[in-house]
Structure formats: structure tokens, C-alpha cells
N, C-alpha and C. Protein backbone atom coordinates (compact mmCIF):
# COMPACT_ATOMS: atom_id res chain seq x y z
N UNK A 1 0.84 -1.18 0.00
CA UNK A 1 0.00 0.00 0.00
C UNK A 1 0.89 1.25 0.00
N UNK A 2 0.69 2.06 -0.93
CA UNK A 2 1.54 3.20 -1.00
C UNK A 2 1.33 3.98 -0.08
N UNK A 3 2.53 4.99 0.72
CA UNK A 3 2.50 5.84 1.79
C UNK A 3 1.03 7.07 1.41
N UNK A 4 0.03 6.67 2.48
CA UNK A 4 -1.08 7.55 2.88
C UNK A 4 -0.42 8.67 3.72
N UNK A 5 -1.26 9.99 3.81
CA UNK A 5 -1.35 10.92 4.19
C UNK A 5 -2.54 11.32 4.39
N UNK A 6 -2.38 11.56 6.78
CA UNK A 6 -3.43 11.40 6.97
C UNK A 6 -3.75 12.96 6.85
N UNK A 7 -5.23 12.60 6.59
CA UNK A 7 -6.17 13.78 6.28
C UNK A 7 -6.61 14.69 8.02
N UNK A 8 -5.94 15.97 7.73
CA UNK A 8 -6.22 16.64 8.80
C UNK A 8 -7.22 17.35 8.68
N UNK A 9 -8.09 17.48 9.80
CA UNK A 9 -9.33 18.29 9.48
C UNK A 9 -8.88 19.75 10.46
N UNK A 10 -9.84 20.23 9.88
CA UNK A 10 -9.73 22.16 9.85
C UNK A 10 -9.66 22.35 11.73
N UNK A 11 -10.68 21.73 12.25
CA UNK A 11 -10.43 21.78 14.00
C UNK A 11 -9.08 21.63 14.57
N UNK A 12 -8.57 20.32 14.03
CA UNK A 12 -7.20 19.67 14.65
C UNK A 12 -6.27 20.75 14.16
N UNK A 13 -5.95 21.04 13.14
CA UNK A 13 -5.32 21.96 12.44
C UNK A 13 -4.70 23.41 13.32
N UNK A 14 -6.33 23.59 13.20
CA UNK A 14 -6.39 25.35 13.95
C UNK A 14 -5.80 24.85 15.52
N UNK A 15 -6.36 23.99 16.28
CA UNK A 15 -6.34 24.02 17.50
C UNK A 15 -4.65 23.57 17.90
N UNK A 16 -4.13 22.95 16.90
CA UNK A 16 -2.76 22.88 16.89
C UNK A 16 -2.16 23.57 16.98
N UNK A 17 -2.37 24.71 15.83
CA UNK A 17 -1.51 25.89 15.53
C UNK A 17 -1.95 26.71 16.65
N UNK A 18 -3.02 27.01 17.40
CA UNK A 18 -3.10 27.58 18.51
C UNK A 18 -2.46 27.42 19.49
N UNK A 19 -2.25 25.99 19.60
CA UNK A 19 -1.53 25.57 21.60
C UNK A 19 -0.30 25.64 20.92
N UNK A 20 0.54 25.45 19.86
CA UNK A 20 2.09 25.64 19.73
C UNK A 20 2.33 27.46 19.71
N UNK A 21 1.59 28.07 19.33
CA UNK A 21 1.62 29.82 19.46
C UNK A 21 1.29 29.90 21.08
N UNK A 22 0.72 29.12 21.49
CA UNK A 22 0.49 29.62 23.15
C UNK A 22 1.52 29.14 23.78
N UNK A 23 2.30 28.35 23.40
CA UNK A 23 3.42 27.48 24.08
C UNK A 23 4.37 28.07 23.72
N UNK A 24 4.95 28.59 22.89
CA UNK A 24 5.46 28.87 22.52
C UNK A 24 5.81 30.55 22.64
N UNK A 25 4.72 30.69 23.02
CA UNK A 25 4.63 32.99 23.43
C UNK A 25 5.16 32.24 24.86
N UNK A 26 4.33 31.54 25.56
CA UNK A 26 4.95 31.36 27.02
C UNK A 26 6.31 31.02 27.33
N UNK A 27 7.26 30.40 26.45
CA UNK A 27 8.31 29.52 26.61
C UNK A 27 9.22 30.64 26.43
N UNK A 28 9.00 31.51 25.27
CA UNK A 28 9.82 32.60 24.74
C UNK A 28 9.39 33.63 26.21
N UNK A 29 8.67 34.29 26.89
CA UNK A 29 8.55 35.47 28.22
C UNK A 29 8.98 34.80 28.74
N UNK A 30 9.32 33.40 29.36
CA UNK A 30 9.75 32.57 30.71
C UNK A 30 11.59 33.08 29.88
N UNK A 31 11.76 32.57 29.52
CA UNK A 31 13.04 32.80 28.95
C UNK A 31 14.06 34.42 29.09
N UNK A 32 12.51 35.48 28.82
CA UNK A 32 13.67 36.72 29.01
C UNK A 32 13.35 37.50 30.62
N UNK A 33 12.17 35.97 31.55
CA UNK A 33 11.58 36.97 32.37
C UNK A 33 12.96 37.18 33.71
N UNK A 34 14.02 36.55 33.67
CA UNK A 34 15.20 36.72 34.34
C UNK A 34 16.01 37.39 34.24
N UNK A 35 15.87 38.09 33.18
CA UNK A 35 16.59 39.40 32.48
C UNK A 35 15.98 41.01 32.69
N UNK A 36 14.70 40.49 32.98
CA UNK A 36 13.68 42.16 33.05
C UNK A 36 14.34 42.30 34.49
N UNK A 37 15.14 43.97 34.83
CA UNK A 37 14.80 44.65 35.86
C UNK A 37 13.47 45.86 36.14
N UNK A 38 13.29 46.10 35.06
CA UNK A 38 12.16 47.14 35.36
C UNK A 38 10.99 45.94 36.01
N UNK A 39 10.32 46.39 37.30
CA UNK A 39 9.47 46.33 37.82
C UNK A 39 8.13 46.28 36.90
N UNK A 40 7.95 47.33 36.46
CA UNK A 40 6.75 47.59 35.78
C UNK A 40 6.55 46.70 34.50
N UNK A 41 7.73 46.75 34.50
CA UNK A 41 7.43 45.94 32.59
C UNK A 41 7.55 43.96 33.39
N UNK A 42 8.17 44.23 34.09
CA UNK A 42 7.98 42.27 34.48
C UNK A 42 6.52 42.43 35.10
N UNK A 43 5.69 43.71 35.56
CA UNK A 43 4.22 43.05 35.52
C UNK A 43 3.32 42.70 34.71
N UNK A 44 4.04 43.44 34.24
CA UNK A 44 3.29 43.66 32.61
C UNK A 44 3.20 41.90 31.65
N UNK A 45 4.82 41.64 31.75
CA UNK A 45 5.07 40.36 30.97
C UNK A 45 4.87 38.87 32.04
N UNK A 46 4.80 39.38 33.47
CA UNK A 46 4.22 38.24 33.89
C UNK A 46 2.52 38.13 33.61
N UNK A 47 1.50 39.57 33.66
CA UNK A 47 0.31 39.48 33.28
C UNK A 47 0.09 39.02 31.61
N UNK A 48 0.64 39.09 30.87
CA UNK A 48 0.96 38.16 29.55
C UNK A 48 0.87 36.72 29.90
N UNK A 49 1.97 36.19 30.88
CA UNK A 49 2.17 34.99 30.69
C UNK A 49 0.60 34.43 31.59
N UNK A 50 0.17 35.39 32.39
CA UNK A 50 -1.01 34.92 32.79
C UNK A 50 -1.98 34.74 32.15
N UNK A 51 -2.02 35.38 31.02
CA UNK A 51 -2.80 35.54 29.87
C UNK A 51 -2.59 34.15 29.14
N UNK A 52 -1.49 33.75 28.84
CA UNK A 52 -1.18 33.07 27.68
C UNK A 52 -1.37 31.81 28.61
N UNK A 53 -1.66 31.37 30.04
CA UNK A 53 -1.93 30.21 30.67
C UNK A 53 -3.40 29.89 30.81
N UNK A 54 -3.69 31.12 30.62
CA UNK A 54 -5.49 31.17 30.33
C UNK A 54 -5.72 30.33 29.17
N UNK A 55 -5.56 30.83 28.05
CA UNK A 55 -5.53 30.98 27.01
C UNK A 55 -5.47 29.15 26.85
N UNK A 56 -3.84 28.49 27.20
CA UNK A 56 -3.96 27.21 27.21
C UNK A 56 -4.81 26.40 27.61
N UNK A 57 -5.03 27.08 28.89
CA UNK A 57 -6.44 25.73 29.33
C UNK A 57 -7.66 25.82 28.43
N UNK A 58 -7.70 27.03 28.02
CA UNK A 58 -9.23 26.79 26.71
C UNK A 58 -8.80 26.00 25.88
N UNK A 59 -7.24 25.84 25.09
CA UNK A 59 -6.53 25.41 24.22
C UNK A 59 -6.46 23.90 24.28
N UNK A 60 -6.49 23.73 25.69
CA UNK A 60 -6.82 22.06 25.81
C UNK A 60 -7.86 21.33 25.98
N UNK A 61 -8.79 22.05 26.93
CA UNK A 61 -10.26 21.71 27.12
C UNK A 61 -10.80 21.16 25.57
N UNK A 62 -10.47 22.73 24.29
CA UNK A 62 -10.98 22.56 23.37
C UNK A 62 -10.78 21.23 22.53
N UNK A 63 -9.24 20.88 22.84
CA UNK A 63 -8.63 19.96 22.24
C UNK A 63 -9.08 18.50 22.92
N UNK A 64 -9.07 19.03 23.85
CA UNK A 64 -9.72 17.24 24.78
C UNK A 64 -11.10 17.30 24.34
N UNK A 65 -11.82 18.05 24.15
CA UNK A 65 -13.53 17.75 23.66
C UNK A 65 -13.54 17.12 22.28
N UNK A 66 -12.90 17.30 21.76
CA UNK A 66 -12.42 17.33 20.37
C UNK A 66 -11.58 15.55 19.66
N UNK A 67 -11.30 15.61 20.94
CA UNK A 67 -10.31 13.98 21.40
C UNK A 67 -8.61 14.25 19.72
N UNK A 68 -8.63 15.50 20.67
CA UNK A 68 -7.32 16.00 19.63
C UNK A 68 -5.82 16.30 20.64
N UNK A 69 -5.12 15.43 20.56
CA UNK A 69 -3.77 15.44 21.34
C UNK A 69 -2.65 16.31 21.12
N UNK A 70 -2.55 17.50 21.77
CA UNK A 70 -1.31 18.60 21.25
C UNK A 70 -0.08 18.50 21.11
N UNK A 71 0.63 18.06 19.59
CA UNK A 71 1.50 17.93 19.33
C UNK A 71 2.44 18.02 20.25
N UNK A 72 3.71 17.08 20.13
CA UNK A 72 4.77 16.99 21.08
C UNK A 72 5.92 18.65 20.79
N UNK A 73 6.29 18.74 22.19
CA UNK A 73 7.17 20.00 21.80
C UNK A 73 8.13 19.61 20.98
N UNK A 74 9.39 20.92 20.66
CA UNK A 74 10.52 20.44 20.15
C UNK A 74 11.23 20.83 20.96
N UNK A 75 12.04 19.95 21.50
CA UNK A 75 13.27 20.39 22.53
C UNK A 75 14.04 21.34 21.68
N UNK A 76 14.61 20.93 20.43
CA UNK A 76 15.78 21.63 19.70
C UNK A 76 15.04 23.23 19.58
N UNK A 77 13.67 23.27 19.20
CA UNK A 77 13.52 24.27 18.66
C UNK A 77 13.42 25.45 20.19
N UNK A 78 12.86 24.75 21.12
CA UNK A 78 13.12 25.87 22.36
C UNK A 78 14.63 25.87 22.62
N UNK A 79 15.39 24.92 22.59
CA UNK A 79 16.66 25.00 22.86
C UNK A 79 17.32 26.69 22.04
N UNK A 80 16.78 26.49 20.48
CA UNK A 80 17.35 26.79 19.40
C UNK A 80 17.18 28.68 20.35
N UNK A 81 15.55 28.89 20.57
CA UNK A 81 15.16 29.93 20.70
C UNK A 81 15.38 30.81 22.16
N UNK A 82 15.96 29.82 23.09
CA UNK A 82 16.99 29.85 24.50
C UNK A 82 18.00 30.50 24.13
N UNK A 83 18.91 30.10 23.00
CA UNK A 83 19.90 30.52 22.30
C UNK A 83 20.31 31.58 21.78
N UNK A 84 19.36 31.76 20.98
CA UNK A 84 18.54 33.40 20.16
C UNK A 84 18.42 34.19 21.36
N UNK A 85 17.80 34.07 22.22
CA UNK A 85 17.63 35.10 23.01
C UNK A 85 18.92 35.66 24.23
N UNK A 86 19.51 34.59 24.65
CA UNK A 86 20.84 34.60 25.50
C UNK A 86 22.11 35.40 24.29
N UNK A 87 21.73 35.00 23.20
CA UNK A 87 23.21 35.55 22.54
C UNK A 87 22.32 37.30 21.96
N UNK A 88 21.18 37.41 22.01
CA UNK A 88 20.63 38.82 21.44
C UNK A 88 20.59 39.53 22.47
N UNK A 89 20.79 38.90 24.32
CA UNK A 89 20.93 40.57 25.09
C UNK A 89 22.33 39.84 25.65
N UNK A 90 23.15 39.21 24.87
CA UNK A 90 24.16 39.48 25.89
C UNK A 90 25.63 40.63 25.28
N UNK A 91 25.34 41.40 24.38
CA UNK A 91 25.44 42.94 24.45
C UNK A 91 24.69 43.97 24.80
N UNK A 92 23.48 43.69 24.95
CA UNK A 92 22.77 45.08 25.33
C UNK A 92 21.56 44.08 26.08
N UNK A 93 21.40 44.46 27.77
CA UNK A 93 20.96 43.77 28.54
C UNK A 93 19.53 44.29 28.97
N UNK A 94 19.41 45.52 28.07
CA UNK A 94 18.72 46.79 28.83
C UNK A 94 16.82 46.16 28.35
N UNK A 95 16.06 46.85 29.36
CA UNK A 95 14.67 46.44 29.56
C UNK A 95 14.33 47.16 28.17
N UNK A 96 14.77 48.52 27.49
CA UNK A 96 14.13 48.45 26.44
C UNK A 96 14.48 47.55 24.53
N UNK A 97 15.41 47.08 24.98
CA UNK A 97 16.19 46.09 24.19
C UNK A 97 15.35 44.88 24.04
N UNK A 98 15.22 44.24 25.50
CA UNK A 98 14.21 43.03 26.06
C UNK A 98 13.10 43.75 25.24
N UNK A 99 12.23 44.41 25.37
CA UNK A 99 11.05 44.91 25.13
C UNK A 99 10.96 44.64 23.81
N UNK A 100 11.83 45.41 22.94
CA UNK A 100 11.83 45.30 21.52
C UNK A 100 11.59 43.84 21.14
N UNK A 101 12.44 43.19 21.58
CA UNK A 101 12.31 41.46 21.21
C UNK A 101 11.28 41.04 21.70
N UNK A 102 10.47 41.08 22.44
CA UNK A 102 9.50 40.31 23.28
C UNK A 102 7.95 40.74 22.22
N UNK A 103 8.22 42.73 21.67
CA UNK A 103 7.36 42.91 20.63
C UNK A 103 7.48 42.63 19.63
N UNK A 104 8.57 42.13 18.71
CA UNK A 104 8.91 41.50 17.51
C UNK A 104 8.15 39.92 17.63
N UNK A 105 8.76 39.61 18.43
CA UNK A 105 8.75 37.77 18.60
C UNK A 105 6.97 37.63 18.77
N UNK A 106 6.03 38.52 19.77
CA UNK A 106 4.81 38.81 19.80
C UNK A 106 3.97 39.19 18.28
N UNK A 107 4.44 39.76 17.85
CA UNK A 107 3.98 40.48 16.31
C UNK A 107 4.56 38.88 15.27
N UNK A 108 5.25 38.18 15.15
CA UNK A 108 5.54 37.17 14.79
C UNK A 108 4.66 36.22 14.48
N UNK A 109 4.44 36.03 16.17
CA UNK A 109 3.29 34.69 16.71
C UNK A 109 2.26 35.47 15.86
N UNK A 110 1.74 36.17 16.44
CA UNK A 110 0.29 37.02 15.85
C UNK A 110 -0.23 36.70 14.10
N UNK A 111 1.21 37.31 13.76
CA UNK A 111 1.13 37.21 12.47
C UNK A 111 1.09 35.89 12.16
N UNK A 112 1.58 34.06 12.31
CA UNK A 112 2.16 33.50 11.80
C UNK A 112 0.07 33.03 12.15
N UNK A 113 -0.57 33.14 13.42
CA UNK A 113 -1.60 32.68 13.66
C UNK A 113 -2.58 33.43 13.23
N UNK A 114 -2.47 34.69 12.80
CA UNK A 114 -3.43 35.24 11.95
C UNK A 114 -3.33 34.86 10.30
N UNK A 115 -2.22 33.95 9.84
CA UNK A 115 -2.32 33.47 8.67
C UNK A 115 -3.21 32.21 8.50
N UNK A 116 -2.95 30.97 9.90
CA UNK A 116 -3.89 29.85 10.12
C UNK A 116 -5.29 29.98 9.93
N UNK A 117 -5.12 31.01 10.49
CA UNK A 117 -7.10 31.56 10.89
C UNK A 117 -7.45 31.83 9.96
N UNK A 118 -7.14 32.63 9.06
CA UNK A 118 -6.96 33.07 7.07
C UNK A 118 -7.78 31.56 6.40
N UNK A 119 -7.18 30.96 6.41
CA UNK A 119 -6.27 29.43 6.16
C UNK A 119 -7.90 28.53 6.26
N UNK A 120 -8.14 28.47 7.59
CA UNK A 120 -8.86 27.36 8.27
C UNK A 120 -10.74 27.73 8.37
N UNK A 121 -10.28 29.29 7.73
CA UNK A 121 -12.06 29.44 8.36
C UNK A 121 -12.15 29.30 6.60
N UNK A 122 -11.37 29.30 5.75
CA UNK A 122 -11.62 28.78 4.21
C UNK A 122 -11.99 27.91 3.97
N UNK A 123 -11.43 26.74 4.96
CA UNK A 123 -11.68 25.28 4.80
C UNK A 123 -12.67 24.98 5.79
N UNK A 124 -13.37 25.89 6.38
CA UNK A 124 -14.62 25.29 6.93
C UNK A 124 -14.58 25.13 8.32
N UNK A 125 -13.71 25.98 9.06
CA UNK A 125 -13.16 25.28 10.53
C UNK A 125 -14.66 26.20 10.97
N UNK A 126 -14.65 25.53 12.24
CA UNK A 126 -15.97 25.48 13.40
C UNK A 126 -15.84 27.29 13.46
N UNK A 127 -16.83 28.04 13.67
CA UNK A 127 -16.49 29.57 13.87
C UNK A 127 -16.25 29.85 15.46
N UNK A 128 -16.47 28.48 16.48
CA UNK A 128 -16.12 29.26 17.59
C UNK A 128 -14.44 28.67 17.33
N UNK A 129 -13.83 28.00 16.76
CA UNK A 129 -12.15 27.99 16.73
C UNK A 129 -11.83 29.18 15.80
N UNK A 130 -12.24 29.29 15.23
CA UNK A 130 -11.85 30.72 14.43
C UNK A 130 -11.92 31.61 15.22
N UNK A 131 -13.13 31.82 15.98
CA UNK A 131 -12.94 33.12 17.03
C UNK A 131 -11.89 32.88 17.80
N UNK A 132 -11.96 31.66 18.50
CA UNK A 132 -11.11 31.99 19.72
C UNK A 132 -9.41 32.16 19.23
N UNK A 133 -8.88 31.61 17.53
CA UNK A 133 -7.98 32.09 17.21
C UNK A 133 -7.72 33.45 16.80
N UNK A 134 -8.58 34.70 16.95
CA UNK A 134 -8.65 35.92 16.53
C UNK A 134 -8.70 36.49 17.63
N UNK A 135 -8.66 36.03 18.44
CA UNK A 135 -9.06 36.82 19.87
C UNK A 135 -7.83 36.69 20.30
N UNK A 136 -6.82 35.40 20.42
CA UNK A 136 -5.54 34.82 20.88
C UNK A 136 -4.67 35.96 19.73
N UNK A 137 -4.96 36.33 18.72
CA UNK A 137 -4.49 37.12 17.45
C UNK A 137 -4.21 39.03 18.28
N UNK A 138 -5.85 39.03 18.61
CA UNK A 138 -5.98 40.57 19.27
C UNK A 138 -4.64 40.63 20.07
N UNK A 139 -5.00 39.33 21.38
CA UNK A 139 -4.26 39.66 22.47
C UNK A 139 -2.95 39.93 22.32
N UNK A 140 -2.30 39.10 21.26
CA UNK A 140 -0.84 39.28 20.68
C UNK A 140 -0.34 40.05 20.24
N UNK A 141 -1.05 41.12 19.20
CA UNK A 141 -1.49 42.63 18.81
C UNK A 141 -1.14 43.70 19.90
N UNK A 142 -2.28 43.39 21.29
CA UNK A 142 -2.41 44.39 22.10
C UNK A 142 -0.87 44.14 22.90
N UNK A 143 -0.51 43.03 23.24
CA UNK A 143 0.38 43.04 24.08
C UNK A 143 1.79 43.14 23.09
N UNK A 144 1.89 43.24 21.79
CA UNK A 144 2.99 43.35 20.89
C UNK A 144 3.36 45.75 21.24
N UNK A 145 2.02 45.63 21.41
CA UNK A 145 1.86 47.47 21.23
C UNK A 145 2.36 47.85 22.50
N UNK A 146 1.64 47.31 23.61
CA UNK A 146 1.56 47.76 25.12
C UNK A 146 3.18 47.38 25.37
N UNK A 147 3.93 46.56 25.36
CA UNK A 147 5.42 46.34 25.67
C UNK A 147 6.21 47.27 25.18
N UNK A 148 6.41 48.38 23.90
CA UNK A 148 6.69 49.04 23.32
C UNK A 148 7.06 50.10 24.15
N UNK A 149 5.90 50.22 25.45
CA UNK A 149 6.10 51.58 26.13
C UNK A 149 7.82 51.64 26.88
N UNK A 150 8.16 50.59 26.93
CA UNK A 150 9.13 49.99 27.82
C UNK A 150 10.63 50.49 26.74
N UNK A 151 10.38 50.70 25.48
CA UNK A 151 11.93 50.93 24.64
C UNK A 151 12.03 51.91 25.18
């Protein structure tokens, strides 16, 4: 039997690309949150990561109703992005430096999950996964803008 390719449907899809953007916004703030001295801006990016833990448990609930299992991480690729970030402030250490990266890498995610959502409500995905990927889209938006104050 020649190599099949299994058929992914538009739910599994979206809800994938959702919990690896939520895992992935979280993995990347845990990473520079040892580096923030400003006070204000680590409330700021710990209320993010509170955000983005919210965010997961809908991300799984949705996925467990669904009987959809969230892809395994990649060690290499957090390793890779541990890396990226340790060698990008270790010349310039400063909170508005951090900031800049934390709104790039934010505007990234946003963007890479506002292309899925593009993508998936074409092919028919459920409209409450479409919402709740546009809303996870906003938040990435608002908090890509609001960190900015910090350069």
C-alpha cells in the first residue's frame, strides 16, 4: 500500500496551531523573564504569561472535547530559541532592548496565527475555533503594542 497521508481536518489543524503559538509565546517570556529589571514591565510580561496560561487551558479543554492530542514539543527548537535570546541581550541587557524582542517575537506569533485563521475558516473550521484564534491574534497585537512603552 503506497505511503497515505493522513487527512487533517480544519479543527485539529487550527487548534494545533493555537496551543504551539500559546506554548510557545509562554516559553519565549519565561526565557527573558530573568533578564527584566524594570518592575513595571515584568508586571506587565508576567500578566501576559497569565494571559497566555489562560488561554492554554481553553486550548486544551478545546482539544480534549475534540479527542485532539497537542503535538509533542521540540526540545531543539526551544533549545534553538533559548539561544537566540541569551546571545541577542548578551550585548545590550537593557529592559528596552528586552522589550523590543518580546514585541517583535509577539507580532511574529500574531502574524504567523493570523495566517492559520486566514487558512482554516476557508476550509470550513468550526467559527467558535476561528474566534477563539482571533481573539488569541488581538491579544498578541495588544500586548505586541503595550510592551513598546518599555523601549
Amino acid at each position: 500500500m503506497p505511503n497515505q497521508k493522513k487527512t487533517v481536518m480544519p479543527a485539529e489543524e487550527m487548534l494545533s496551531e493555537i496551543h504551539r503559538n500559546l506554548v510557545m509565546g509562554s516559553e519565549n517570556l519565561c526565557s527573558v523573564v530573568p533578564r527584566i529589571k524594570n518592575r513595571f514591565m515584568l508586571k506587565e510580561v508576567t500578566s501576559q504569561l497569565e494571559q497566555y496560561a489562560a488561554y492554554t487551558r481553553t486550548a486544551d479543554a478545546m482539544m480534549k472535547e475534540r479527542s485532539i492530542r497537542p503535538k509533542k514539543s521540540y526540545p531543539l527548537k526551544t533549545a534553538m530559541v533559548r539561544s537566540s535570546i541569551a546571545l541577542n541581550t548578551l550585548f545590550d541587557k537593557s529592559d528596552s532592548h528586552i522589550a523590543e524582542m518580546i514585541s517583535r517575537g509577539t507580532r511574529l506569533g500574531a502574524d504567523e496565527l493570523e495566517k492559520t485563521v486566514y487558512r482554516m475558516r476557508t476550509r470550513g473550521c468550526h467559527p467558535d475555533i476561528i474566534a477563539f484564534g482571533k481573539d488569541i491574534v488581538a491579544f498578541e497585537r495588544r500586548e505586541a503594542q503595550d510592551i513598546t512603552q518599555y523601549r
